[in-house]
Protein backbone atom coordinates (compact mmCIF):
# COMPACT_ATOMS: atom_id res chain seq x y z
CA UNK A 1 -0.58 9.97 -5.74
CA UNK A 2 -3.55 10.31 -7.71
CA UNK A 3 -6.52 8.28 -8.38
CA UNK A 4 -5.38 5.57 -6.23
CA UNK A 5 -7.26 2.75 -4.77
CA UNK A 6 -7.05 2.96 -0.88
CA UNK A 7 -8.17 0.48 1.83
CA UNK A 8 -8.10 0.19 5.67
CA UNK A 9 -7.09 -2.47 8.03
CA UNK A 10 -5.39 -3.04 10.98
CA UNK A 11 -4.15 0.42 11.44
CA UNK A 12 -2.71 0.19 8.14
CA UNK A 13 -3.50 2.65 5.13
CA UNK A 14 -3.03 0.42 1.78
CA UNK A 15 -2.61 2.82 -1.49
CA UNK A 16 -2.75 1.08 -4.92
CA UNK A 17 -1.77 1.81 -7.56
CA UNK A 18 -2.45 5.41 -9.35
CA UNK A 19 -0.58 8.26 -10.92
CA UNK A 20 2.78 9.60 -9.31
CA UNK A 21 2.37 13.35 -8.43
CA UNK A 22 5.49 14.31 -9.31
CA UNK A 23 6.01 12.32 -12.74
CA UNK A 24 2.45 12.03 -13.93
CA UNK A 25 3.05 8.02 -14.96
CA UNK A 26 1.04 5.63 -13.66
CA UNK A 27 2.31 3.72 -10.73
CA UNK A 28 2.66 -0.01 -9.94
CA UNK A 29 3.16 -0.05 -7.10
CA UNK A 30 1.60 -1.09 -2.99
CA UNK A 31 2.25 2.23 -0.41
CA UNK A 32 1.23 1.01 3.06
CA UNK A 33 1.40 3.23 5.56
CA UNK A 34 1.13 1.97 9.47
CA UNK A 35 -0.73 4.05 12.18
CA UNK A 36 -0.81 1.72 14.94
CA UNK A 37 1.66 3.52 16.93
CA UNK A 38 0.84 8.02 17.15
CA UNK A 39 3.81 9.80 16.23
CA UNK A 40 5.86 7.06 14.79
CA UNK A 41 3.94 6.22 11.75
CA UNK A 42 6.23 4.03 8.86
CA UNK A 43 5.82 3.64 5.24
CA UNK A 44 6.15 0.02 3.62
CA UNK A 45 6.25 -1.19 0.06
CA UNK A 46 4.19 -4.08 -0.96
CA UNK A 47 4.61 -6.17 -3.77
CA UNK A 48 4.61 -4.90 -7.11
CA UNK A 49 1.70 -5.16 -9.01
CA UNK A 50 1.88 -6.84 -12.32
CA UNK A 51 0.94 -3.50 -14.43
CA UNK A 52 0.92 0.35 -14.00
CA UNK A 53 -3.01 1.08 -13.22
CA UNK A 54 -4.91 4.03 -12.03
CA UNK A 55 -8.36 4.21 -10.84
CA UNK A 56 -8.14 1.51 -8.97
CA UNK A 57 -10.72 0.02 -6.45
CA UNK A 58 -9.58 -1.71 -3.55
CA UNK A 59 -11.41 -4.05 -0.49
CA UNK A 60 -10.13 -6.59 1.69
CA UNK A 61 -11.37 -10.54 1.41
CA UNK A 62 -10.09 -12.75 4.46
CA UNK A 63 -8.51 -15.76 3.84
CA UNK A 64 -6.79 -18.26 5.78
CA UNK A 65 -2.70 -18.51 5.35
CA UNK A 66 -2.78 -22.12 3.83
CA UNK A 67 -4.94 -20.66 0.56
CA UNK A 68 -1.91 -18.19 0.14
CA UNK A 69 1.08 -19.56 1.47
CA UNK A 70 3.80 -17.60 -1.04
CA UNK A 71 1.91 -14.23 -0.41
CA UNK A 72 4.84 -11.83 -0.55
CA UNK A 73 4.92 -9.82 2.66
CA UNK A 74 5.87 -6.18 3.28
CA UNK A 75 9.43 -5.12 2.89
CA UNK A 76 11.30 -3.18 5.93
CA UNK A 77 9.74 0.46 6.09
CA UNK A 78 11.04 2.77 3.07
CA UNK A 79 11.16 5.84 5.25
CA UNK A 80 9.77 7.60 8.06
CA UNK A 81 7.42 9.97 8.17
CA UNK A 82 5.99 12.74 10.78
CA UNK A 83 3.05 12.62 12.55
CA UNK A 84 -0.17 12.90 10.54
């Protein structure tokens, strides 16, 4: 993916958004990639993001569960991958 936002936390890697290496179109999609456990590292979609969007900045804002109590959570891992 290129010119994707990326963020860290909680032993998760989020990518957002970007351009697909393979098709050139931007993507709409949330990659999240989980490295809490060596050698057994999983890849997760998010939710989809409303548009297609590259260049994308990302951060992480805390807020409590009762401001977002519909937040979509990640889907069961889309693949496996090997050790980084």
């Amino acid at each position: 993916q290129n010119e994707a936002g990326v963020s860290v936390h909680d032993d998760r890697i989020y990518v957002v958004g970007g351009y697909s290496i393979w098709t050139n179109e931007p993507l709409a999609c949330i990659q999240v990639l989980d490295v809490s456990t060596r050698g057994k590292e999983e890849v997760f979609y998010g939710p989809t993001l409303p548009f297609a969007s590259n260049g994308v900045a990302t951060c992480f804002l805390p807020a409590p569960y009762f401001t977002c109590p519909n937040l979509q959570t990640l889907q069961v891992p889309h693949h496996r991958i090997g050790a980084l």
